[in-house]
Protein backbone atom coordinates (compact mmCIF):
# COMPACT_ATOMS: atom_id res chain seq x y z
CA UNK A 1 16.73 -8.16 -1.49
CA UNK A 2 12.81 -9.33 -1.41
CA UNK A 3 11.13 -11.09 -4.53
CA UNK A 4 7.61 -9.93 -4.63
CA UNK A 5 5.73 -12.63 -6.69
CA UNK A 6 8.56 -12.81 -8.85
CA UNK A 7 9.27 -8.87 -8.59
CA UNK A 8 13.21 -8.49 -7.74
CA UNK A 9 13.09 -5.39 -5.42
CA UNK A 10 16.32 -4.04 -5.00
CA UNK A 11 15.48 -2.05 -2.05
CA UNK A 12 13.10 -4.02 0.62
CA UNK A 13 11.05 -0.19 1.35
CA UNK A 14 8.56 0.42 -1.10
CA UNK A 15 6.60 4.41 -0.86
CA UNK A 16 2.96 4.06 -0.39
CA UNK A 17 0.07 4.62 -2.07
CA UNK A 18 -0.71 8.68 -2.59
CA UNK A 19 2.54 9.75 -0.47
CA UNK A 20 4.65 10.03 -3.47
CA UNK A 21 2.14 12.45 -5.42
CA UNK A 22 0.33 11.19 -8.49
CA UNK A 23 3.19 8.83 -9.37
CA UNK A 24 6.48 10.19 -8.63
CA UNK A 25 6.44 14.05 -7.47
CA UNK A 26 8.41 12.68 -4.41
CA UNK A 27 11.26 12.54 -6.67
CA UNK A 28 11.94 16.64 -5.96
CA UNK A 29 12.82 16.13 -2.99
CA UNK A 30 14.34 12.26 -2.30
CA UNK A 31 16.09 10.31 -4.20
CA UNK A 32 13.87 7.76 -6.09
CA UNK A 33 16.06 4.75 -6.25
CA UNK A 34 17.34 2.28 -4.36
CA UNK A 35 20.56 4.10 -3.57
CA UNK A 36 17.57 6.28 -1.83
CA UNK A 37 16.03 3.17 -0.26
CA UNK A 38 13.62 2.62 -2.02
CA UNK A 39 12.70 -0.28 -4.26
CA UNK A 40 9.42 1.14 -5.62
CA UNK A 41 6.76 3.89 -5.72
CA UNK A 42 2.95 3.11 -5.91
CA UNK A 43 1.03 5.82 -7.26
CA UNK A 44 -2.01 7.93 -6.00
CA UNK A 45 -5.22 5.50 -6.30
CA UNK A 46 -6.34 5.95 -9.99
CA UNK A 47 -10.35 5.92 -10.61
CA UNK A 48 -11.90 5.68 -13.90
CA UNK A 49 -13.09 9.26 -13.94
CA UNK A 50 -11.08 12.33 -12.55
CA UNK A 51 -11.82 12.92 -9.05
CA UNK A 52 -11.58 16.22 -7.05
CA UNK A 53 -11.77 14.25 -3.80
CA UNK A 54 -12.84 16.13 -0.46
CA UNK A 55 -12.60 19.91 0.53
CA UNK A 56 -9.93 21.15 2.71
CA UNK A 57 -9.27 20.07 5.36
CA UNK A 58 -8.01 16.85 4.06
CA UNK A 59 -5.51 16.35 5.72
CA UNK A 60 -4.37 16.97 9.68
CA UNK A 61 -2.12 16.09 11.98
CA UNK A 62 -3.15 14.00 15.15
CA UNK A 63 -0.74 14.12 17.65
CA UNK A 64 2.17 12.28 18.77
CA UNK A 65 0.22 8.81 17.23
CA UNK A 66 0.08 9.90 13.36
CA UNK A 67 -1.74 11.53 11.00
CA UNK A 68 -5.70 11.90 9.82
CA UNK A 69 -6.03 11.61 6.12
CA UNK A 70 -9.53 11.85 4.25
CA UNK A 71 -8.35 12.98 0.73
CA UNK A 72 -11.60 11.14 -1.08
CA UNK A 73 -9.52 9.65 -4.08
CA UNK A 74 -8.22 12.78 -5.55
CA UNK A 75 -7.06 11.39 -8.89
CA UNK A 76 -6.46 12.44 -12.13
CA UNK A 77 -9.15 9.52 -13.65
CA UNK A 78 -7.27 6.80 -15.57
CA UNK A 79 -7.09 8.06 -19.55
CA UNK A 80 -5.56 11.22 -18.31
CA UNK A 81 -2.87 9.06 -15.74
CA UNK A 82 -2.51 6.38 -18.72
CA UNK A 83 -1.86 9.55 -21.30
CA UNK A 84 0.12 12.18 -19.28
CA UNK A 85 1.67 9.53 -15.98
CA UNK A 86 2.32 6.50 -16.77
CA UNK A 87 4.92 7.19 -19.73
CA UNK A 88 6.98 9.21 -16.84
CA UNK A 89 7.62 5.53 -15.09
CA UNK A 90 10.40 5.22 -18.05
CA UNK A 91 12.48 7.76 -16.02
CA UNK A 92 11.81 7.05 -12.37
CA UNK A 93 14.93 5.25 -11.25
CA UNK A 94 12.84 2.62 -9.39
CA UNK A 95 9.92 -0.22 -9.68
CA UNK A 96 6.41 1.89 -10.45
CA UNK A 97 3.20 0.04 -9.11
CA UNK A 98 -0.01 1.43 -9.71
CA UNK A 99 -2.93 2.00 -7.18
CA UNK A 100 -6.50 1.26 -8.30
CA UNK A 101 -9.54 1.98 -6.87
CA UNK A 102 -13.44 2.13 -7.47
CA UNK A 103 -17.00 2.16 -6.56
CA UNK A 104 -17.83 -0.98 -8.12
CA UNK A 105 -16.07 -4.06 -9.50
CA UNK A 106 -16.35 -2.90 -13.02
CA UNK A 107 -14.46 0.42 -11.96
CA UNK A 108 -11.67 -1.32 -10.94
CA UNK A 109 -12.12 -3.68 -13.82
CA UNK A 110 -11.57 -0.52 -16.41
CA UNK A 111 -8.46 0.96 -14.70
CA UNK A 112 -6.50 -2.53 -14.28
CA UNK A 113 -7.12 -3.20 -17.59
CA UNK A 114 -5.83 -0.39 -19.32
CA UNK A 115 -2.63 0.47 -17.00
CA UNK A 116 -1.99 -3.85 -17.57
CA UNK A 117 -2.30 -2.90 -21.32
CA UNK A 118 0.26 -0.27 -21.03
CA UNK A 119 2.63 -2.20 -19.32
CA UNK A 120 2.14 -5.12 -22.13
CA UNK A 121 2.67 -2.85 -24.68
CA UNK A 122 5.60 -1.35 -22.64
CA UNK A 123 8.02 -4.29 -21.93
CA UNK A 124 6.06 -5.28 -18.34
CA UNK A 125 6.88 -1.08 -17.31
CA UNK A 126 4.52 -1.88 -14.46
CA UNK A 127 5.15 -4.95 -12.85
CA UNK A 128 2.26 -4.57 -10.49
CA UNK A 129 -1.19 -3.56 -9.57
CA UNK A 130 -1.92 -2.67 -5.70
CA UNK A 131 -5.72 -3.12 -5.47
CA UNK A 132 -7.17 -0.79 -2.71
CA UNK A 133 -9.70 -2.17 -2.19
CA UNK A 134 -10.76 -0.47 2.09
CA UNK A 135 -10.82 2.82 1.82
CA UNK A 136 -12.22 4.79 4.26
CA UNK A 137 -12.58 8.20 3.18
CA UNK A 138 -15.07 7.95 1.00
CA UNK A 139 -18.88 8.58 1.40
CA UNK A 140 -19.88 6.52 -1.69
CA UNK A 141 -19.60 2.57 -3.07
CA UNK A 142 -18.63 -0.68 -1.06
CA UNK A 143 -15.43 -1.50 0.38
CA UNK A 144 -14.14 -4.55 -1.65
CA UNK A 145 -12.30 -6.00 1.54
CA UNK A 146 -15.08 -6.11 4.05
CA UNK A 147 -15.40 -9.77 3.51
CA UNK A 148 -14.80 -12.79 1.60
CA UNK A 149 -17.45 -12.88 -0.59
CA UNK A 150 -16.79 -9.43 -1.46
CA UNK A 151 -13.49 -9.98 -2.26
CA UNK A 152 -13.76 -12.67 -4.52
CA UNK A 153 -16.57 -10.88 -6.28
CA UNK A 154 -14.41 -8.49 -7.21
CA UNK A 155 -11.29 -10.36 -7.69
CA UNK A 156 -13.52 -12.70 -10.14
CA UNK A 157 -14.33 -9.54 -12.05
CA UNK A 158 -10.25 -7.96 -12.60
CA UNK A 159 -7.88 -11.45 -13.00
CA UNK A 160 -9.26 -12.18 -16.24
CA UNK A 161 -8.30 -8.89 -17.35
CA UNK A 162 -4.84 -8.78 -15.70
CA UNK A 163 -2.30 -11.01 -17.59
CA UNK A 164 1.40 -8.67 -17.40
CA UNK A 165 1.01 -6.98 -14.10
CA UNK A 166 1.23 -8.51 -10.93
CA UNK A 167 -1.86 -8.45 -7.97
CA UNK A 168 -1.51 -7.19 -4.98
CA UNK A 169 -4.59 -6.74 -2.69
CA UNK A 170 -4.40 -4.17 0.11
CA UNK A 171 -6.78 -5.13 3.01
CA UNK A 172 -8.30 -3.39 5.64
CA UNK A 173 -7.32 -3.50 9.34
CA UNK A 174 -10.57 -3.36 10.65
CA UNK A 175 -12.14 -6.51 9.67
CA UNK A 176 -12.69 -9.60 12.51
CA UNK A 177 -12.51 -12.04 9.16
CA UNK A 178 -9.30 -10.44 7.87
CA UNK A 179 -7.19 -13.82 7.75
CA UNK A 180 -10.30 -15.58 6.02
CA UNK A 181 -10.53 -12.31 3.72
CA UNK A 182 -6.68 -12.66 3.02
CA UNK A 183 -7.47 -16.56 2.60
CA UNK A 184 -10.58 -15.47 0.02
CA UNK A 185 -8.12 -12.88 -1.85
CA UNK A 186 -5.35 -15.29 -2.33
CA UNK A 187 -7.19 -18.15 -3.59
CA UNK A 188 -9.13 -15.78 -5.75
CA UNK A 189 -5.89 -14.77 -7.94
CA UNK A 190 -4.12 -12.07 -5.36
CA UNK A 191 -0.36 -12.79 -5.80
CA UNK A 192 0.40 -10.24 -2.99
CA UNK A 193 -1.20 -9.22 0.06
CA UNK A 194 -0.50 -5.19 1.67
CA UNK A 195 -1.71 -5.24 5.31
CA UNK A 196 -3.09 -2.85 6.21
CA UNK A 197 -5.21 0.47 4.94
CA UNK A 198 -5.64 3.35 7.62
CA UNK A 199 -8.23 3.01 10.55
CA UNK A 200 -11.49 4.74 10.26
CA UNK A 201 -10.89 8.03 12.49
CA UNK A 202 -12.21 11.38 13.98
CA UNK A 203 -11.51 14.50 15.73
CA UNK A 204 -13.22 17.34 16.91
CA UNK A 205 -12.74 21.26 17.38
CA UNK A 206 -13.51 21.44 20.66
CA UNK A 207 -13.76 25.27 20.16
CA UNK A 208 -16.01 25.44 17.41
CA UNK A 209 -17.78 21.97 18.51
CA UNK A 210 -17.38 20.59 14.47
CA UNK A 211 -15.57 18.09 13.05
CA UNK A 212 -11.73 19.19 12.12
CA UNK A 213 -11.67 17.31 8.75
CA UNK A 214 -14.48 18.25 5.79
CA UNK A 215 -15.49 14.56 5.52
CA UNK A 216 -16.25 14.76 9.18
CA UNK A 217 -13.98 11.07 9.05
CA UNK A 218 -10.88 10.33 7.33
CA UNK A 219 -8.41 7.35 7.91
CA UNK A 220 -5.98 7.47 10.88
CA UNK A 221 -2.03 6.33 10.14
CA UNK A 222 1.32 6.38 11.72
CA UNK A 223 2.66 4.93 14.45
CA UNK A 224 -0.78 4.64 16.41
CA UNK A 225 -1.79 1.82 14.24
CA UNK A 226 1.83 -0.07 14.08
CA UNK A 227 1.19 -2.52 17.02
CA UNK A 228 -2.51 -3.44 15.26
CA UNK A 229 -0.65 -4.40 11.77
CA UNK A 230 2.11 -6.40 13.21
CA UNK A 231 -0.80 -8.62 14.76
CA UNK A 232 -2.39 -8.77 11.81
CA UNK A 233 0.50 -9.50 9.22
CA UNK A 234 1.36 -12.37 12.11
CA UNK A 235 -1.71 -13.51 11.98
CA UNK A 236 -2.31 -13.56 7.81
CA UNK A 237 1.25 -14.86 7.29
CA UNK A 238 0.84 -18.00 9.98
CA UNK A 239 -2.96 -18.67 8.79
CA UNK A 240 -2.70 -17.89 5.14
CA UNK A 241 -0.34 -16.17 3.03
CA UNK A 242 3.12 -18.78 4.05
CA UNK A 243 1.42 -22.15 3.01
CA UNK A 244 1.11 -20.55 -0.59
CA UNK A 245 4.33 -18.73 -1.00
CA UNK A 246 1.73 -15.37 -1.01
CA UNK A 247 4.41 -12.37 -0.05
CA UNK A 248 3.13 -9.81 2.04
CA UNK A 249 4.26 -6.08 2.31
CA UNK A 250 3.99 -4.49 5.85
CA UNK A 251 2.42 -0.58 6.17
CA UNK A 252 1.21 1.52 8.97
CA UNK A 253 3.35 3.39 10.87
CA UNK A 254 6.49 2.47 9.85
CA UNK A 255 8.77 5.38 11.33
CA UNK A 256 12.20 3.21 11.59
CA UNK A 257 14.37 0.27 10.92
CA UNK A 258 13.28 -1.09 14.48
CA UNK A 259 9.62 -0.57 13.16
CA UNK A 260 10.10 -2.01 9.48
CA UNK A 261 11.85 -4.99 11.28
CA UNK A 262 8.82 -6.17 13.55
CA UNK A 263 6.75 -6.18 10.29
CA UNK A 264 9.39 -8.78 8.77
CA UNK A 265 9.80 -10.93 12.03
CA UNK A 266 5.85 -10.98 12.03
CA UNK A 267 6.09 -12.00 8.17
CA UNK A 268 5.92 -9.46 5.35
CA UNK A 269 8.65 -9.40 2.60
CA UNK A 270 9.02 -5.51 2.35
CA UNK A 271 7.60 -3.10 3.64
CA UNK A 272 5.92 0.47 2.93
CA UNK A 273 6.48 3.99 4.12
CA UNK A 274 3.31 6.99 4.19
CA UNK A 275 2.59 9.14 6.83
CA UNK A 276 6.75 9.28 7.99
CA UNK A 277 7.27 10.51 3.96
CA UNK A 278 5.47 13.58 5.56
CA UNK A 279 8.27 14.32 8.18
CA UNK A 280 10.70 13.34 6.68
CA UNK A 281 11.71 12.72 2.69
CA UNK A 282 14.81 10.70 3.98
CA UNK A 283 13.66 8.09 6.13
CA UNK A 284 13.76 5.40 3.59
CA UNK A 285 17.24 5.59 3.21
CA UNK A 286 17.46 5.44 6.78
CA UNK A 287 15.19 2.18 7.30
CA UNK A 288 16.70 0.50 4.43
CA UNK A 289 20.32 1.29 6.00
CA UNK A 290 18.74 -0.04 9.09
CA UNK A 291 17.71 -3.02 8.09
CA UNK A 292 20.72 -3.96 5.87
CA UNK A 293 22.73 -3.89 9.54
CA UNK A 294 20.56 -5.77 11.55
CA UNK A 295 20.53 -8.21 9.32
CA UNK A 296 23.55 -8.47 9.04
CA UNK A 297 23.62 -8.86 12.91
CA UNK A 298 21.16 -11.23 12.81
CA UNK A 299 23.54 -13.50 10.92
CA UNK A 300 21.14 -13.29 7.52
CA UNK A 301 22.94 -12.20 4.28
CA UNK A 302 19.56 -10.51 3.24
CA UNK A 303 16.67 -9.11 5.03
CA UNK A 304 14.21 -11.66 3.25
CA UNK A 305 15.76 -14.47 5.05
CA UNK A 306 14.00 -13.23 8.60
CA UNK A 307 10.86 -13.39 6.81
CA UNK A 308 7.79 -14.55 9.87
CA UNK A 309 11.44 -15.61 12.04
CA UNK A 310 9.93 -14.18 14.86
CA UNK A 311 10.61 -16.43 17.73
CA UNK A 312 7.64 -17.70 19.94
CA UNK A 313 7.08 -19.11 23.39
């Protein structure tokens, strides 16, 4: 099974950011373990205030390619998910991460520091932070992972504050500097990389002639952006993330084994399932199953072992 900076998952399909409620609601109706497939849950992205995030619709589906998401960091603010949450990850069955988000460096600053307390005072509960640092469904504050300097700005700001918990830095996939932005993150303290966030997205009523989603934009996933990420977790893996032993955990659009698969060949570790969560609550177990066989076929004893074995012309 994967190590993720020194984080034994015993399941190599981790449950994305927001799809598995506030931190682990998903549990009602899948099995939150790694007889489930799944070797841990990341929570909703936690803010330092409450957030009510963006009126309805929110959430749509588009197509046969994914799903259009623009949920504005609906969160529960961090002394109500550090108070009423986080003392549930005792009972989940699984790793927890945490999700952290913000409008400014300190913002993120205040929530990694207090769920990394927790997890100090906790026996290391929370092995790991997952900074999200691109989202695109919000109107307000900068987007952390537009570029280098950005990045280590904010980077500069959290690692001093982050001693128990693990960093993992979840990039955009829109950027043209994303490798040196991946480079920038990992030299800057990031001991994990997630690639990638959802694509900036719209649709239309052509009926009514306005947009379909209350933001107006929102962030497209699903299998529409799975051929962009494999490129791009090739790309960081070859150009940055190998040289320094810098895992890397493969999301958007993973549907199926076949799909989870490319992600490793191209070089992730693990990877993470979203918008399929939506369709359905047993497809982990399925891709992990997957996986475990075609490795297995592949001659590997574990699925880590094809890490970035991708074979080139």
């Amino acid at each position: 099974m994967p190590t993720i900076a020194g984080i034994q998952l015993d399941a190599p399909v981790i449950l994305a950011a927001g799809t598995a409620g506030v931190l682990d609601e998903m549990g009602d109706v899948l099995d939150l373990s790694p007889t489930g497939g799944v070797g841990a849950v990341i929570s909703k992205s936690i803010t330092p205030l409450p957030r009510d995030g963006n009126q309805t619709w929110r959430i749509l589906p588009a197509g046969s390619v994914g799903m259009l998401n623009a949920i504005g960091l609906a969160n529960p603010g961090v002394d109500a998910f550090v108070r009423d949450y986080l003392p549930k990850a005792r009972s989940v069955r699984t790793r927890v991460f945490v999700s952290v988000a913000g409008f400014s460096a300190d913002d993120y600053r205040i929530v990694a520091q207090a769920v990394d307390a927790f997890s100090r005072d906790n026996g290391g509960i929370i092995p790991a932070i997952e900074l999200n640092v691109s989202c695109p469904n919000v109107k307000t504050g900068r987007e952390f992972g537009g570029s280098p300097e950005l990045i280590r700005e904010l980077l500069d700001t959290v690692r001093p504050h982050v001693s128990t918990c693990k960093l993992i830095v979840k990039l955009t996939p829109m950027s043209a500097e994303l490798v040196a932005i991946a480079q920038a993150a990992i030299d800057a303290g990031a001991d994990a990389l997630t690639l990638c966030n959802t694509i900036p997205a719209m649709a239309i009523d052509v009926h009514t002639r306005k947009p379909k989603l209350a933001n107006v934009t929102g962030g497209l996933s699903g299998p529409a952006v799975h051929p962009v990420v494999v490129r791009h977790i090739h790309d960081v893996y070859r150009k940055a993330a190998k040289a320094r032993n810098i895992p890397i955990l493969g999301l958007g659009g993973v549907c199926n084994w076949e799909d989870a698969a490319e992600f490793i060949l191209a070089g992730a570790s693990a990877v993470q399932v979203g918008t399929m969560l939506f369709a359905d609550a047993g497809a982990p177990k399925r891709i992990a199953r997957g996986l475990a066989k075609w490795a297995a076929k592949q001659g590997a004893s574990d699925v880590s072992q094809l890490t970035g074995g991708v074979i080139l012309p």
